[in-house]
C-alpha atoms as a PDB file:
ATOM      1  CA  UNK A   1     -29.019   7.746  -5.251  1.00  0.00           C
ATOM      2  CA  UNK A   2     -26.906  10.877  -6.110  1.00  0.00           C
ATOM      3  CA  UNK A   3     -25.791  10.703  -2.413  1.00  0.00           C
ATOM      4  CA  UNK A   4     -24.650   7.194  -2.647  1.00  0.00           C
ATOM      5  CA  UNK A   5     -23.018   8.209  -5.819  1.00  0.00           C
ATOM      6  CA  UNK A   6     -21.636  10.938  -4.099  1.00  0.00           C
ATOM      7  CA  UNK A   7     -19.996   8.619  -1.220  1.00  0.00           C
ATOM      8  CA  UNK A   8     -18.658   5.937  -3.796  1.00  0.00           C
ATOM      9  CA  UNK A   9     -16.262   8.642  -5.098  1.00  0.00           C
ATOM     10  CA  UNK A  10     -14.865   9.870  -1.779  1.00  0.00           C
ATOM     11  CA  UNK A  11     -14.686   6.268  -0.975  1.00  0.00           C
ATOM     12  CA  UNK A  12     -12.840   5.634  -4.506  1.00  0.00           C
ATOM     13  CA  UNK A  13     -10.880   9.058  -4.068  1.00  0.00           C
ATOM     14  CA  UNK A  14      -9.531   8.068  -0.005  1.00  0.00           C
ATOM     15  CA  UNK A  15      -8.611   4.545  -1.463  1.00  0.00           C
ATOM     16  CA  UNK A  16      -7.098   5.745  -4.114  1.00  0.00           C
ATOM     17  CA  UNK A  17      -4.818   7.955  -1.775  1.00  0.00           C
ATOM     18  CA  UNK A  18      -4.358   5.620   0.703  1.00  0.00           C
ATOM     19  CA  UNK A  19      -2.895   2.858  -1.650  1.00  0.00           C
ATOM     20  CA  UNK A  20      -0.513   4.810  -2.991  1.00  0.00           C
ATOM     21  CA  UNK A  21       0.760   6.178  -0.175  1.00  0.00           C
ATOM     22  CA  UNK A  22       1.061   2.032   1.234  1.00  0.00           C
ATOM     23  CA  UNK A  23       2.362   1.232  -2.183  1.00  0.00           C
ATOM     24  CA  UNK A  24       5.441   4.400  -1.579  1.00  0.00           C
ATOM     25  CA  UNK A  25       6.060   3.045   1.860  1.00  0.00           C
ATOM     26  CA  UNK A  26       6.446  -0.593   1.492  1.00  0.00           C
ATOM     27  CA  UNK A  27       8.827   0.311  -1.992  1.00  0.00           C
ATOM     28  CA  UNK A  28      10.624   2.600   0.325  1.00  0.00           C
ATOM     29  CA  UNK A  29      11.843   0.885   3.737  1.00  0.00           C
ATOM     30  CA  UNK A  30      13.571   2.732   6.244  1.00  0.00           C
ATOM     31  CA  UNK A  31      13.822   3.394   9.807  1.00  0.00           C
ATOM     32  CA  UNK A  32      12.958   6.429  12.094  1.00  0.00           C
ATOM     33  CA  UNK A  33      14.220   7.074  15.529  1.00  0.00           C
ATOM     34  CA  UNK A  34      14.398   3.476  15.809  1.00  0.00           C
ATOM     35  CA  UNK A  35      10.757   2.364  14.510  1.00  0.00           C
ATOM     36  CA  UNK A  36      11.070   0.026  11.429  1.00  0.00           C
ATOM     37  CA  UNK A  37       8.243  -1.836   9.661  1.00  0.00           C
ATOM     38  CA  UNK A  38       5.577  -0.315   7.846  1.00  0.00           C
ATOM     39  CA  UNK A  39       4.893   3.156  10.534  1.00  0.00           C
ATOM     40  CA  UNK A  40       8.764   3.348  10.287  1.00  0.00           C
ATOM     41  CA  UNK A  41       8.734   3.708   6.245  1.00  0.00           C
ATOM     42  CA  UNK A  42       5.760   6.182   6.534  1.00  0.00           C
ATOM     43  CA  UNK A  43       7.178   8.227   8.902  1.00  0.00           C
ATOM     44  CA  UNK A  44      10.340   8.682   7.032  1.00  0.00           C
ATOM     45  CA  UNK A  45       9.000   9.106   3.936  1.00  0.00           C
ATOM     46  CA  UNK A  46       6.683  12.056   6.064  1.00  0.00           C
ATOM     47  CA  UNK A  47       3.664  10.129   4.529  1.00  0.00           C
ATOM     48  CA  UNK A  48       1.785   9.213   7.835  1.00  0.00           C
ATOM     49  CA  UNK A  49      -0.385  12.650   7.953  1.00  0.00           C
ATOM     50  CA  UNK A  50      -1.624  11.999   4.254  1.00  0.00           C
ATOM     51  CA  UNK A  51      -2.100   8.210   4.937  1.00  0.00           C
ATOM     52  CA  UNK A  52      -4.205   9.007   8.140  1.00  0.00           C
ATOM     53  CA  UNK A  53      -6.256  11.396   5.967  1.00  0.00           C
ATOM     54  CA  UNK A  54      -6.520   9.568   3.110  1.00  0.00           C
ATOM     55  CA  UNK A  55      -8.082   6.445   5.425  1.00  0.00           C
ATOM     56  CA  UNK A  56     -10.299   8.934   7.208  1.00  0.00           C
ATOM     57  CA  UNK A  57     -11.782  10.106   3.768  1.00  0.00           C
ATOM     58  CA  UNK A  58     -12.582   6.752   2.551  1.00  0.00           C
ATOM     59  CA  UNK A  59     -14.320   5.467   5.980  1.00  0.00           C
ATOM     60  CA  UNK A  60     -16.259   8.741   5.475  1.00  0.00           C
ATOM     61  CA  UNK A  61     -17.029   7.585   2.255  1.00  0.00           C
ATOM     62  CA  UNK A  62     -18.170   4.174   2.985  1.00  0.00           C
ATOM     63  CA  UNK A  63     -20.191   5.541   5.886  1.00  0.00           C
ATOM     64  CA  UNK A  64     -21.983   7.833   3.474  1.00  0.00           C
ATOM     65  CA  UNK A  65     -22.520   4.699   1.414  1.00  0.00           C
ATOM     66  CA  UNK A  66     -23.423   3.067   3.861  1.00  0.00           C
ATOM     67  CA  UNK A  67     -25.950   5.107   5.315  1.00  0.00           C
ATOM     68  CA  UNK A  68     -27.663   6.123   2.055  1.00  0.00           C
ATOM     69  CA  UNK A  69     -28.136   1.808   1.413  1.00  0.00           C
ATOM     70  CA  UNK A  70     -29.746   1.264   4.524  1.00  0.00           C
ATOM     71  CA  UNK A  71     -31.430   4.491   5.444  1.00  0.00           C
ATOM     72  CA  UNK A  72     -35.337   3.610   6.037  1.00  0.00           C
ATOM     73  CA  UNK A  73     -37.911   5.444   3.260  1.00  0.00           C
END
């Protein structure tokens, strides 16, 4: 259970993250080296790296949830 637990607030902590930086990008539009929409506005705000980490945390997060749910005792 403390594992679970334990997965819940990376999950929490990567969407968290993740929203804000979507929430900064879409507030923000703009245009780099030609690319618009919303990998345009991350790029120019230099929020891609963060975003991409920030969604890599939470999948690790829900994997760790979802592994301790359905592991077999």
């Amino acid at each position: 259970m403390k594992k679970f637990v334990f997965g819940f607030l990376v999950a929490l902590i990567g969407l968290v993250f993740s929203a804000f930086g979507f929430i900064y990008a879409i507030m923000h539009p703009g245009t780099y080296n030609n690319i618009g929409g919303l990998l345009g506005s991350l790029l120019c705000a230099d929020l891609l790296t963060p975003f991409i980490v920030s969604m890599a945390v939470m999948i690790a997060g829900l994997a760790i949830c979802a592994y301790e749910a359905y592991r077999g005792n």
